[in-house]
Protein backbone atom coordinates (compact mmCIF):
# COMPACT_ATOMS: atom_id res chain seq x y z
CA UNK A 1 99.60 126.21 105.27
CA UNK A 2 102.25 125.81 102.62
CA UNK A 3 101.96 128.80 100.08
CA UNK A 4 101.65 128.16 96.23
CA UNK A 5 103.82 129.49 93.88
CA UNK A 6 103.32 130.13 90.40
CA UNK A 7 104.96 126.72 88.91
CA UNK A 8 103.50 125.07 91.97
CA UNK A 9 100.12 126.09 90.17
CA UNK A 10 101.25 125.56 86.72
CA UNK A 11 102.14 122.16 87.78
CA UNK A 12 98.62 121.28 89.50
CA UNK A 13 96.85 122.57 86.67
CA UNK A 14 98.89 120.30 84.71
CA UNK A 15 97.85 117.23 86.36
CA UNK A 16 94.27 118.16 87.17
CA UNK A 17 94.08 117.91 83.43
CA UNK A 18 96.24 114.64 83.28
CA UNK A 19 93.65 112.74 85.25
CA UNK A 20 90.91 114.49 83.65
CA UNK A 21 91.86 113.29 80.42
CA UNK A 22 92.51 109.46 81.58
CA UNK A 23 88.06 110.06 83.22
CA UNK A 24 87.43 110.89 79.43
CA UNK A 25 89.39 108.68 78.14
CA UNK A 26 87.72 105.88 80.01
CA UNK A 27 84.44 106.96 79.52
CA UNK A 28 84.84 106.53 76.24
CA UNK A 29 86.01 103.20 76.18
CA UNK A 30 83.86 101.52 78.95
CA UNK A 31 82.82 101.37 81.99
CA UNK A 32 85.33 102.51 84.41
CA UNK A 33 86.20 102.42 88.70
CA UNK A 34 85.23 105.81 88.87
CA UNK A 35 82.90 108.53 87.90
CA UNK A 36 83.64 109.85 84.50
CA UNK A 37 83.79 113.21 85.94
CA UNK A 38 84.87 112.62 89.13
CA UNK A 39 88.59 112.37 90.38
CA UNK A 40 90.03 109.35 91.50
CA UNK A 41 90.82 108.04 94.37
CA UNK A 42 94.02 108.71 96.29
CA UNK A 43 95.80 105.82 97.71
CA UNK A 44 97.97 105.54 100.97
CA UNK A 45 99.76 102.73 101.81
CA UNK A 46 101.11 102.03 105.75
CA UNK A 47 103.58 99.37 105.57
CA UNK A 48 105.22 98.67 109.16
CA UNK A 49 108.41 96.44 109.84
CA UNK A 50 108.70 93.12 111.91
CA UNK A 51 105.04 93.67 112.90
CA UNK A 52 103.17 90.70 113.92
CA UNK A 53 99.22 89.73 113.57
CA UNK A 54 98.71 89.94 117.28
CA UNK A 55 100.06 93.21 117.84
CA UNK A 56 96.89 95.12 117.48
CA UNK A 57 93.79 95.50 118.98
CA UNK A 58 91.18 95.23 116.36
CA UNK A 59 93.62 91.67 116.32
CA UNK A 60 93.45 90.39 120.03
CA UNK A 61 95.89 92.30 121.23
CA UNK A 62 95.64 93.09 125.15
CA UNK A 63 99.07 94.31 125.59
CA UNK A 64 99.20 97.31 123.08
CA UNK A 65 97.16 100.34 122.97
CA UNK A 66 96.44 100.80 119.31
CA UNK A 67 93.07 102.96 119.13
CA UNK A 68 93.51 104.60 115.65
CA UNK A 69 94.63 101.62 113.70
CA UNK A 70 91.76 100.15 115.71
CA UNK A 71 89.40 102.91 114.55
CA UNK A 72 90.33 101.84 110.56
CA UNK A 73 89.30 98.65 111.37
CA UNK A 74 85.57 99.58 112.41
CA UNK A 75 85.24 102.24 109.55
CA UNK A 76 86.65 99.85 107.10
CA UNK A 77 87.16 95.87 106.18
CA UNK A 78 89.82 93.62 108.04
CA UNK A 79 91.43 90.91 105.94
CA UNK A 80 92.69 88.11 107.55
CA UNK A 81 93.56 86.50 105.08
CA UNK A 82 96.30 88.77 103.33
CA UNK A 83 99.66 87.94 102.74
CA UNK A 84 102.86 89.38 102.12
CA UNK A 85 105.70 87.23 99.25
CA UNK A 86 108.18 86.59 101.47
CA UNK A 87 108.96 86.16 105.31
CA UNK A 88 111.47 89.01 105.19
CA UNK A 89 112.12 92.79 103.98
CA UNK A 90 113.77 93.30 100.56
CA UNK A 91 111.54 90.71 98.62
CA UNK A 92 108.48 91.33 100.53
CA UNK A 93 108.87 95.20 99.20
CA UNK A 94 109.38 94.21 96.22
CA UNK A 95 106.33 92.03 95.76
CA UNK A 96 104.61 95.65 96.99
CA UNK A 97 106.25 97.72 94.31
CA UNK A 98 106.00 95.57 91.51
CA UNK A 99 102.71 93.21 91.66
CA UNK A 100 105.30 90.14 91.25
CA UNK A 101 106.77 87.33 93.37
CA UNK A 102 110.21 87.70 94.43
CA UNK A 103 111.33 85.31 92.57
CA UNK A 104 109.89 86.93 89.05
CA UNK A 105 111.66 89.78 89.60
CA UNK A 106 115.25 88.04 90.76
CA UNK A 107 114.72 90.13 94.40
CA UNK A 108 114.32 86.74 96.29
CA UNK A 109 118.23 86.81 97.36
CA UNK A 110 121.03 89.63 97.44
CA UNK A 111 123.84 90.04 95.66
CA UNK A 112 125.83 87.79 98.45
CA UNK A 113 122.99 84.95 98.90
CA UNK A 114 121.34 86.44 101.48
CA UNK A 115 117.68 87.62 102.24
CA UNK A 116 117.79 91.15 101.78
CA UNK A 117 119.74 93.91 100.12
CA UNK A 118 122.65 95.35 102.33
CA UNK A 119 124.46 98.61 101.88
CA UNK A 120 126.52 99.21 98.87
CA UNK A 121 125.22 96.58 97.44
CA UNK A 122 125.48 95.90 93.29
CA UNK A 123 121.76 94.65 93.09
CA UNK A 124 118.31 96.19 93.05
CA UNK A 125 115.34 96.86 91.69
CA UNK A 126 115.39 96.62 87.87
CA UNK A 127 114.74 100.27 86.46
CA UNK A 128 112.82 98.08 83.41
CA UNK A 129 109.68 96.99 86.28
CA UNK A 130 107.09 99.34 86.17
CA UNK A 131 106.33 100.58 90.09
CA UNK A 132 103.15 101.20 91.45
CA UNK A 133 104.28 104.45 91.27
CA UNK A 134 105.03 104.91 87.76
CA UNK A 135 101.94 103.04 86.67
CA UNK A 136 99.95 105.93 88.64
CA UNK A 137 102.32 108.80 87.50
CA UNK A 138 100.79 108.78 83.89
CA UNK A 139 97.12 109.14 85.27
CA UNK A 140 98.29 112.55 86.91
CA UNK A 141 99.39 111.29 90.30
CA UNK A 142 101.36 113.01 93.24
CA UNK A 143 103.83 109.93 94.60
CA UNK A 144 105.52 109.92 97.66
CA UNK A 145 107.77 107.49 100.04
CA UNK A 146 107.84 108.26 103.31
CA UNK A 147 110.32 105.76 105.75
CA UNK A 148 112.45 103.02 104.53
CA UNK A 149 113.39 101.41 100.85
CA UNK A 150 115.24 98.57 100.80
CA UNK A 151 115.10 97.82 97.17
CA UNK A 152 118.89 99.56 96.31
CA UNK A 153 120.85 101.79 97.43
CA UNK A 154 122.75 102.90 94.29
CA UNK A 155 121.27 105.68 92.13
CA UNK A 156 119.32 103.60 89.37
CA UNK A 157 117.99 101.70 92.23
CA UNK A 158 116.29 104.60 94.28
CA UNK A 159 112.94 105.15 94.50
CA UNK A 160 113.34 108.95 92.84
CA UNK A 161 113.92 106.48 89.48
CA UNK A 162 111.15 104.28 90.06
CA UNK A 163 108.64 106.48 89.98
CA UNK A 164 108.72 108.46 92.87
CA UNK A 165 108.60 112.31 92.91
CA UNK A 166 109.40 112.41 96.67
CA UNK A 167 111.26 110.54 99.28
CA UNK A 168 112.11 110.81 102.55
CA UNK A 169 113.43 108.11 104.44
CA UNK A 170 116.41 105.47 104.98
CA UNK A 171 117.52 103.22 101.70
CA UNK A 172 117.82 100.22 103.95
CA UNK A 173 116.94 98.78 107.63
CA UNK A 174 117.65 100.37 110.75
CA UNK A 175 120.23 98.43 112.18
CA UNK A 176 122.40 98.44 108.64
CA UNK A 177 124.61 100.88 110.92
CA UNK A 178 128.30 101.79 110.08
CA UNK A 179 129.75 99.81 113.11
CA UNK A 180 128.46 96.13 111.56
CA UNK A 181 130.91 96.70 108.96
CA UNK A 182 132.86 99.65 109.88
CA UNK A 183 135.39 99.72 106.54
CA UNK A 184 132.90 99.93 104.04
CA UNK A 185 129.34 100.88 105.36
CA UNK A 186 128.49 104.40 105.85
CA UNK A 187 126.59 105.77 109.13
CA UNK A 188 122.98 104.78 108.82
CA UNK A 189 121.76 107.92 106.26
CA UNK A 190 118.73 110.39 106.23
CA UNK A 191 117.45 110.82 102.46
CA UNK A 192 115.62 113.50 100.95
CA UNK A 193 115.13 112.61 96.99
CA UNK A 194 118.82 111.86 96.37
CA UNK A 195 120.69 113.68 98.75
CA UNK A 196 121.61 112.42 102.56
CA UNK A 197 120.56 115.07 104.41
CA UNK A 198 121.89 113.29 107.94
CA UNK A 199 124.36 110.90 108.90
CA UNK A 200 124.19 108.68 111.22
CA UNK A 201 120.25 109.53 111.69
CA UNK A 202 118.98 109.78 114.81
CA UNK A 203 116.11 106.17 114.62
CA UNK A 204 114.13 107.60 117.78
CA UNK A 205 112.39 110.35 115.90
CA UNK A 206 112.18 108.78 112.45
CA UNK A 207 108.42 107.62 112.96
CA UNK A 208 107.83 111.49 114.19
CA UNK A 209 109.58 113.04 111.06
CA UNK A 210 108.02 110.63 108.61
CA UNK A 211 104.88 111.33 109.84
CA UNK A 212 105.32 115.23 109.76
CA UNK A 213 106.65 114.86 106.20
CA UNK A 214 103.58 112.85 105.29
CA UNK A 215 101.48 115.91 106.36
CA UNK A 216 103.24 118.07 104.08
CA UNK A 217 102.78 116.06 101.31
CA UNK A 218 99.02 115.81 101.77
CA UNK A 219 98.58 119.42 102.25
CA UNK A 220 100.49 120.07 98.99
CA UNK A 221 98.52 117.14 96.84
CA UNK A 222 95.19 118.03 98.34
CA UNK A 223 94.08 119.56 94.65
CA UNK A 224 95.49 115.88 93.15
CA UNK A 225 94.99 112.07 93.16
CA UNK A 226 97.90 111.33 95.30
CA UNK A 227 99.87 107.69 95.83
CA UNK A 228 101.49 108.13 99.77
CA UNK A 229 103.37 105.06 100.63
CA UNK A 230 104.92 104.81 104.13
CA UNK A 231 106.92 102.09 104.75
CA UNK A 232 107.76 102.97 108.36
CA UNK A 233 111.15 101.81 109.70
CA UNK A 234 109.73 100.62 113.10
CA UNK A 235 109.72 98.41 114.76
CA UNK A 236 112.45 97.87 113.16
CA UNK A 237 115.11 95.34 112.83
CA UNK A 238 117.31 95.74 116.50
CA UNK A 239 116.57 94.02 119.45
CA UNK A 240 115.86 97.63 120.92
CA UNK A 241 113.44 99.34 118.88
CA UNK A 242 113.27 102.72 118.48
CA UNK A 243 110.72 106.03 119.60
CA UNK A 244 110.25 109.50 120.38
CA UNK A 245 110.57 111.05 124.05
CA UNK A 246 106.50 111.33 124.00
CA UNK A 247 106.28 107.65 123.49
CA UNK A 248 109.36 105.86 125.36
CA UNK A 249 108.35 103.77 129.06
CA UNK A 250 104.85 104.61 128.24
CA UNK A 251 103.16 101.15 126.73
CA UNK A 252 102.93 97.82 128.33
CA UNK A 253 105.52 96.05 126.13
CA UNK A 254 108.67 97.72 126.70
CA UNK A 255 110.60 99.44 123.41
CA UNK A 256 108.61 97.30 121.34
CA UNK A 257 105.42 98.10 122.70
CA UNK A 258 106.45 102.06 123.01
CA UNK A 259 106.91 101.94 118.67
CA UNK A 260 103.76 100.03 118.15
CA UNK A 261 102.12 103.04 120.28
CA UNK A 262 103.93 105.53 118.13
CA UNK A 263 103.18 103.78 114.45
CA UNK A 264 99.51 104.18 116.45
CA UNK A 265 99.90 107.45 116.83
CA UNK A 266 100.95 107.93 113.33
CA UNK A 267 97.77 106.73 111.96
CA UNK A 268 95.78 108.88 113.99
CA UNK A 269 97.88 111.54 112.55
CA UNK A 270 96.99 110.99 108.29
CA UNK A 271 93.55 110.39 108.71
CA UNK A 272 93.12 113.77 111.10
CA UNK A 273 94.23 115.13 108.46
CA UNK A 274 92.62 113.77 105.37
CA UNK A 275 89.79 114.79 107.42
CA UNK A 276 91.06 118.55 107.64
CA UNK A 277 91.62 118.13 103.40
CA UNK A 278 88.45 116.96 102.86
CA UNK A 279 90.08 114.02 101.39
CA UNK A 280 89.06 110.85 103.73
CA UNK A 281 85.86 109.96 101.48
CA UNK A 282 87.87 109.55 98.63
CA UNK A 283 91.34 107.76 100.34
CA UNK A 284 91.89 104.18 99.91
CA UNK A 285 94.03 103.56 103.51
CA UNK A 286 95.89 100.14 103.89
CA UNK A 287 97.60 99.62 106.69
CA UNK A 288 99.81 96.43 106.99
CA UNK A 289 103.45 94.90 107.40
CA UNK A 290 106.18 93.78 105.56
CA UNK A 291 106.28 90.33 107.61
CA UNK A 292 106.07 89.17 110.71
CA UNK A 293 107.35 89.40 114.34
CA UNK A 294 110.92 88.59 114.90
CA UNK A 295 111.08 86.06 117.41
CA UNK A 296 112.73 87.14 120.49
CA UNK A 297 114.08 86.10 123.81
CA UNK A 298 112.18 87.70 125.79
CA UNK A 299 109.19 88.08 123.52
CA UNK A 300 108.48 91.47 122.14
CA UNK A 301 106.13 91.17 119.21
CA UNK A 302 103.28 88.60 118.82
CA UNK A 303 102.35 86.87 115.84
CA UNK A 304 98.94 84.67 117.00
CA UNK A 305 96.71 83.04 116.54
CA UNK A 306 99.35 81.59 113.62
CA UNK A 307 102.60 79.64 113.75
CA UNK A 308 105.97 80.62 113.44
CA UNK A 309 107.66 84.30 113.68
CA UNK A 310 108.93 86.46 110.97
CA UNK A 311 111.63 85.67 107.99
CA UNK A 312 110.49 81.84 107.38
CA UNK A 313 107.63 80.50 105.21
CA UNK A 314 105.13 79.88 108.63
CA UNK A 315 102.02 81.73 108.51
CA UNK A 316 103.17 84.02 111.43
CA UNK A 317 105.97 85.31 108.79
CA UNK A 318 103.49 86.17 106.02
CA UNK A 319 100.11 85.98 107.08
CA UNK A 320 99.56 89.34 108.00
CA UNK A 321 97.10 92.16 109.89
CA UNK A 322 95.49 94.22 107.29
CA UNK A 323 93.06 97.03 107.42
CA UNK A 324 91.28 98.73 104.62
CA UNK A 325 89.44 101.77 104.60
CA UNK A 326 87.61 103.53 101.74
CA UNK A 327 84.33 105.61 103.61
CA UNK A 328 80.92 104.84 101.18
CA UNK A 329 83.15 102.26 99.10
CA UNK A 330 84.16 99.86 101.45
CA UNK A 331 81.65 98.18 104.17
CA UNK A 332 82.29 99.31 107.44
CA UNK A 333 83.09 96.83 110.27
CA UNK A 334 83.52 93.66 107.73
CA UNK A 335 85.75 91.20 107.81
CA UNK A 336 87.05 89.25 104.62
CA UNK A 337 88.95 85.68 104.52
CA UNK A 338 89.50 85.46 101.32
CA UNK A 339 93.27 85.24 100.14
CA UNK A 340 94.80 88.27 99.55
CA UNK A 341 98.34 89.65 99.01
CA UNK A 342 100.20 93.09 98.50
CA UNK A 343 101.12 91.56 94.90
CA UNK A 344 97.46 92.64 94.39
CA UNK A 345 97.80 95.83 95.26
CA UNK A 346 99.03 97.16 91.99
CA UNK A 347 96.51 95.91 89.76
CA UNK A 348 93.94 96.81 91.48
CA UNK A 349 95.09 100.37 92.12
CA UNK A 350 96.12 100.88 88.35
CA UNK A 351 91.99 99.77 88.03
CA UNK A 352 90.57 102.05 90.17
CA UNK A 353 93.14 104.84 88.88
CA UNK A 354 92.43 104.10 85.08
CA UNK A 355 95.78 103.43 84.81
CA UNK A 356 97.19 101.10 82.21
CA UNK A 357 98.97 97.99 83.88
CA UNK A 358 102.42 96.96 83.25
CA UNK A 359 103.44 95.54 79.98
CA UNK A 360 105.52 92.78 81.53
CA UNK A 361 103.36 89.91 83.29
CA UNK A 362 102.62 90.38 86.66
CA UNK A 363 101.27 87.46 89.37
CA UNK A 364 98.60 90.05 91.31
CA UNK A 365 94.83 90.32 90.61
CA UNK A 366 92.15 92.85 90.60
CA UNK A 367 90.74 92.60 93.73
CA UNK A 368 88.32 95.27 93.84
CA UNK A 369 85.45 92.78 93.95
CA UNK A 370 87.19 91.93 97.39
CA UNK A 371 87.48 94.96 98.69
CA UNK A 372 83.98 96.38 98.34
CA UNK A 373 82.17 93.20 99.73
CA UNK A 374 80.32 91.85 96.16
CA UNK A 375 78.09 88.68 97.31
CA UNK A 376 79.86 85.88 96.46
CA UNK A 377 83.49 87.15 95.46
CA UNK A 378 85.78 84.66 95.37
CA UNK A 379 89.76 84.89 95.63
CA UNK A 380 91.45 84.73 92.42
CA UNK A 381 94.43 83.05 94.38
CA UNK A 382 92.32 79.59 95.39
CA UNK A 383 92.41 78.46 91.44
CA UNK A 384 96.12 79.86 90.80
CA UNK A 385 97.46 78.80 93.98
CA UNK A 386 99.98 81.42 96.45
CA UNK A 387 103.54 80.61 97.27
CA UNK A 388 105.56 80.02 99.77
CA UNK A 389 109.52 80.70 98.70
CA UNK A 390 112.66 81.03 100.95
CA UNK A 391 114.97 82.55 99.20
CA UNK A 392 115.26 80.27 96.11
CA UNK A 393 113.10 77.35 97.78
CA UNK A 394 109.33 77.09 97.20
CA UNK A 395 108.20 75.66 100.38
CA UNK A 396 104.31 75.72 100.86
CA UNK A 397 101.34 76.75 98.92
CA UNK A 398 98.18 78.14 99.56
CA UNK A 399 94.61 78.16 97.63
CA UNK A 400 91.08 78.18 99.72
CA UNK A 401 91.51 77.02 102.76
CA UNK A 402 94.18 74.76 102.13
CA UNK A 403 98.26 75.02 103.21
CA UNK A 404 100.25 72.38 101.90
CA UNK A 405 104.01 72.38 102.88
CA UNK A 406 105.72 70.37 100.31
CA UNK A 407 107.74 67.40 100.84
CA UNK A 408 111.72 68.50 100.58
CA UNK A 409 115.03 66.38 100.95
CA UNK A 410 116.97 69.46 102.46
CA UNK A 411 114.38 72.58 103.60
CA UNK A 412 116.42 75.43 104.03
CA UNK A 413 115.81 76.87 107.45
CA UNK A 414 117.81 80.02 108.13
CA UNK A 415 117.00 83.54 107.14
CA UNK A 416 120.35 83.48 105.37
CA UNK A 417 120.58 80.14 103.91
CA UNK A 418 123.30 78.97 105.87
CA UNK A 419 121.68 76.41 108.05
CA UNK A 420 121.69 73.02 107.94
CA UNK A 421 118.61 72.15 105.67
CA UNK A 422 116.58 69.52 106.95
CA UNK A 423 114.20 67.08 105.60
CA UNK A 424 110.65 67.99 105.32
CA UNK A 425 107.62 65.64 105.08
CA UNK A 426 104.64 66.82 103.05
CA UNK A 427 102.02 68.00 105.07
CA UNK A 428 98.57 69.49 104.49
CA UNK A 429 96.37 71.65 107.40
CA UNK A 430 93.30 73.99 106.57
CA UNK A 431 94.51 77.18 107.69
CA UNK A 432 91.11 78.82 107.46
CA UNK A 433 89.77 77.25 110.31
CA UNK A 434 92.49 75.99 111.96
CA UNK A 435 95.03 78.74 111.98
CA UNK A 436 97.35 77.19 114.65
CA UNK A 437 97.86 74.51 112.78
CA UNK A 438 96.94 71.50 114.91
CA UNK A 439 95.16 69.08 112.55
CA UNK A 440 97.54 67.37 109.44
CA UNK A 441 95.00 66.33 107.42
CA UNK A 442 96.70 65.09 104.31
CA UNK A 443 95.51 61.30 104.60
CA UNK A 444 91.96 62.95 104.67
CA UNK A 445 92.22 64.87 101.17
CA UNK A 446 94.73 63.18 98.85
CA UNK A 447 92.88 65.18 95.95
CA UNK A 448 93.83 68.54 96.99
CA UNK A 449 97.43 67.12 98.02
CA UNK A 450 97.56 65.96 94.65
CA UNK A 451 95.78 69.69 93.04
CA UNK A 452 98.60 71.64 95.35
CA UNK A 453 101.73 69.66 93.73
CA UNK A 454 100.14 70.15 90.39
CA UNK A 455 100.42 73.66 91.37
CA UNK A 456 103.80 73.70 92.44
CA UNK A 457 105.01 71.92 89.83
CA UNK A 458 103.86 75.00 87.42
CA UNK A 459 105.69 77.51 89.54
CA UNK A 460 108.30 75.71 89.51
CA UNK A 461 107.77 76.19 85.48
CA UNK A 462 107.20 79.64 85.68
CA UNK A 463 109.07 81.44 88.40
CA UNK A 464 111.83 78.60 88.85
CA UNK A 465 112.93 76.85 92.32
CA UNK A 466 115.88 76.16 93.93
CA UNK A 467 118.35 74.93 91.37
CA UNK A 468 116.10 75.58 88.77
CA UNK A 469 115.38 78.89 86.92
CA UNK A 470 111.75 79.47 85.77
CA UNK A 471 111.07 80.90 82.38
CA UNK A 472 109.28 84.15 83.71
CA UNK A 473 111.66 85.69 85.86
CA UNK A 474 113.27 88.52 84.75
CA UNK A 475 117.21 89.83 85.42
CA UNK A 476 117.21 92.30 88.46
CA UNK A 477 119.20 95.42 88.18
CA UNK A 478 123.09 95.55 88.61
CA UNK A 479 125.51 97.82 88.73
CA UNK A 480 129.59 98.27 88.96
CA UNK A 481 131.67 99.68 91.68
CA UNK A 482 128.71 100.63 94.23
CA UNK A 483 129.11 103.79 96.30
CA UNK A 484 128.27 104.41 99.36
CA UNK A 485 125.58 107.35 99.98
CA UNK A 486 127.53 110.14 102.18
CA UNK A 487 126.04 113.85 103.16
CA UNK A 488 127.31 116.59 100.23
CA UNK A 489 128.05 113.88 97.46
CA UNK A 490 126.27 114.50 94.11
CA UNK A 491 124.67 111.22 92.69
């Protein structure tokens, strides 16, 4: 048990009042996601790396032992419909942190043209977007990052300045070590707030530290509506992913299979002990991935029933597993098929918080109908439409049941943009009920071929496309003469 000081309890006090004020507040100007006089929820987020659909059991998996994550599933909803932005790390977060495609928020390439953000690099996350964190902050929340970043490395960029009271974690992937580009990246670095703490870190017990520092955090928030996202680092981004001693040679699956065991064990961990707290009837748990398998030769992770491995626009890349788990809230052992995405994760949370919503426009819904199983709830995606981008490239689009990948004179196919692009013919499958893809049906439905390019055609409008800039997105944050993050240097 951690002992509480006296501005420890100043500090609680404060915020017990904080969200008090927002219940009030709210009563008195409608009718609100919570009691009046009751506290809201907490949220935690899980948020694994290169983790496919068919890596877990409550998914079809027969290869990995996954029991907890499992366990979510038949106490809570799965969605298998849910989708992440983008087929690959730094965009995909941002979609997360910000309720926004990519795209909006100029996070859809680096600074170089690539997919994600690589050390010391002059681009991140705008300090003008409002986090998920810093729209919960006002309401009295206790926020936390736990694992890895990958939104900037550079001070204005970290998540300590987007909203975050705590983090501990890496700023970027795993295998961003010091000998891919020995004469200007640092070792891989161990953050706590804004200090490296460790350098190189050692990846085989970051899953086990995260974890323990997750504890902490929920012991010292128990008092407080608390935000917890853990964007855990594994599997990771090597061929070779990484584990503790207690987990390594024991699964089925080799490395891969040993982290999926450990991100298992994980789970198990946080809800143990919101059950110690007291806290599990009133935690909102998602559990989920950035995108999709890598593929590999020979296979490690498994992205099925869909098509396609992580970092492109298939539906293995950003169709992903998703559990949700709210005891009393929402229905035990459901399922929901209705479109989803972690874009609606912020607007939903700032509902059920009380929290006021960003003042810049957003592209995620309230989804809360969703989540607690209303008769008849519909996904607010089939009339806007979901996007597919590559980098700049809008590929595909989604509403109901309905994928159509556009028609494109040179489709760019690598995860870096460097490929040849090939031609693509316009073709249209219903991914609801067939999710491998087998039947083209486009000469069968020329009215919702023709719906789906009106629909692309207003993205393009909005949020741009490759060679041309939409008239929503927004600048993403820059700076100077980038520094690399070393142990004992001040920020």
């Amino acid at each position: 048990m951690i002992s509480d000081s006296q501005p420890t309890r100043r500090r609680r006090s404060q915020c017990r009042g904080a969200w008090l004020f927002v219940a009030l507040l709210s009563l008195a100007l409608g009718p609100v996601s919570f009691a009046a006089t009751a506290r809201p929820p907490n949220f935690i987020v899980i948020f694994v790396d290169n983790f496919g659909n068919g890596d877990l059991g409550c998914f079809g998996s027969k290869l990995h032992r996954t029991p907890n994550v499992d366990r979510l599933a038949a106490e809570g909803a799965k969605f298998t419909s849910f989708y992440v932005s983008s087929g690959v790390c730094t965009p995909s977060r941002a979609s997360l942190m910000t309720g926004c495609y990519p795209r909006r928020v100029n996070l859809h390439v680096s600074a170089k043209g690539g997919a994600v953000l690589q050390p010391l690099s002059p681009k991140g996350l705008n300090p003008d977007e409002t986090t998920i964190a810093e729209v919960l902050k006002p309401a009295g929340y206790a926020t936390g990052i736990f694992g890895k970043w990958h939104l900037g490395d550079q001070p204005p960029f970290l998540p300590t300045r987007q909203g975050f009271d705590e983090f501990f974690g890496i700023p970027y992937s795993d295998d961003m070590t010091k000998d891919k580009s020995p004469d200007t990246w640092p070792e891989l670095p161990l953050m706590r707030g804004e200090n490296v703490i460790e350098a190189p870190v050692d990846r085989n017990y970051l899953v086990k530290r995260t974890t323990e520092e997750v504890l902490r955090f929920l012991e010292r928030h128990r008092d407080r509506p608390f935000f917890a996202y853990i964007p855990h680092t594994m599997p990771g981004s090597t061929a070779n992913p990484f584990s503790s001693p207690a987990f390594r040679g024991k699964s089925k699956n080799g490395e891969y299979g040993d982290s999926v065991e450990e991100l298992d064990w994980s789970t198990g961990e946080i809800m143990a002990a919101l059950k110690r707290l007291g806290l599990d009837d009133n935690t909102l748990v998602i559990w989920t991935s950035d995108n999709g398998a890598v593929r590999r030769n020979p296979p490690q992770g498994s992205c099925a029933p869909y098509k396609g491995y992580g970092y492109d626009t298939s539906e293995g890349a950003m169709r992903m597993p998703c559990v949700m788990r709210w005891p009393g809230r929402i229905p035990a052992g459901t399922i929901c098929d209705e479109l989803c995405s972690t874009m609606d994760l912020l607007p939903t949370f700032a509902r059920l918080a009380g929290a006021a919503p960003p003042a810049k426009p957003i592209d995620g819904y309230d989804i809360r109908p969703l989540l607690f199983g209303q008769a008849g709830a519909k996904s607010p995606w089939d009339d806007a439409g979901f996007c597919y981008y590559r980098l700049e490239q809008l590929q595909a689009l989604r509403a109901g049941p309905w994928k159509l990948y556009l028609p494109l004179e040179k489709k760019i196919g690598s995860a870096a943009g460097k490929g040849a692009a090939k031609p693509a013919s316009l073709e249209l499958y219903d991914v609801r009920n067939d999710v491998g893809e087998e039947r083209e049906v486009s000469a069968q439905h020329p009215d919702v071929v023709k719906r789906l390019l009106a629909v692309a055609e207003r993205a393009r409008g909005e949020i741009g496309d490759l060679g041309r800039p939409g008239k929503g997105q927004r600048p993403a944050g820059w700076v100077e003469n980038p520094k690399p993050l070393l142990p004992g240097k001040q920020l």
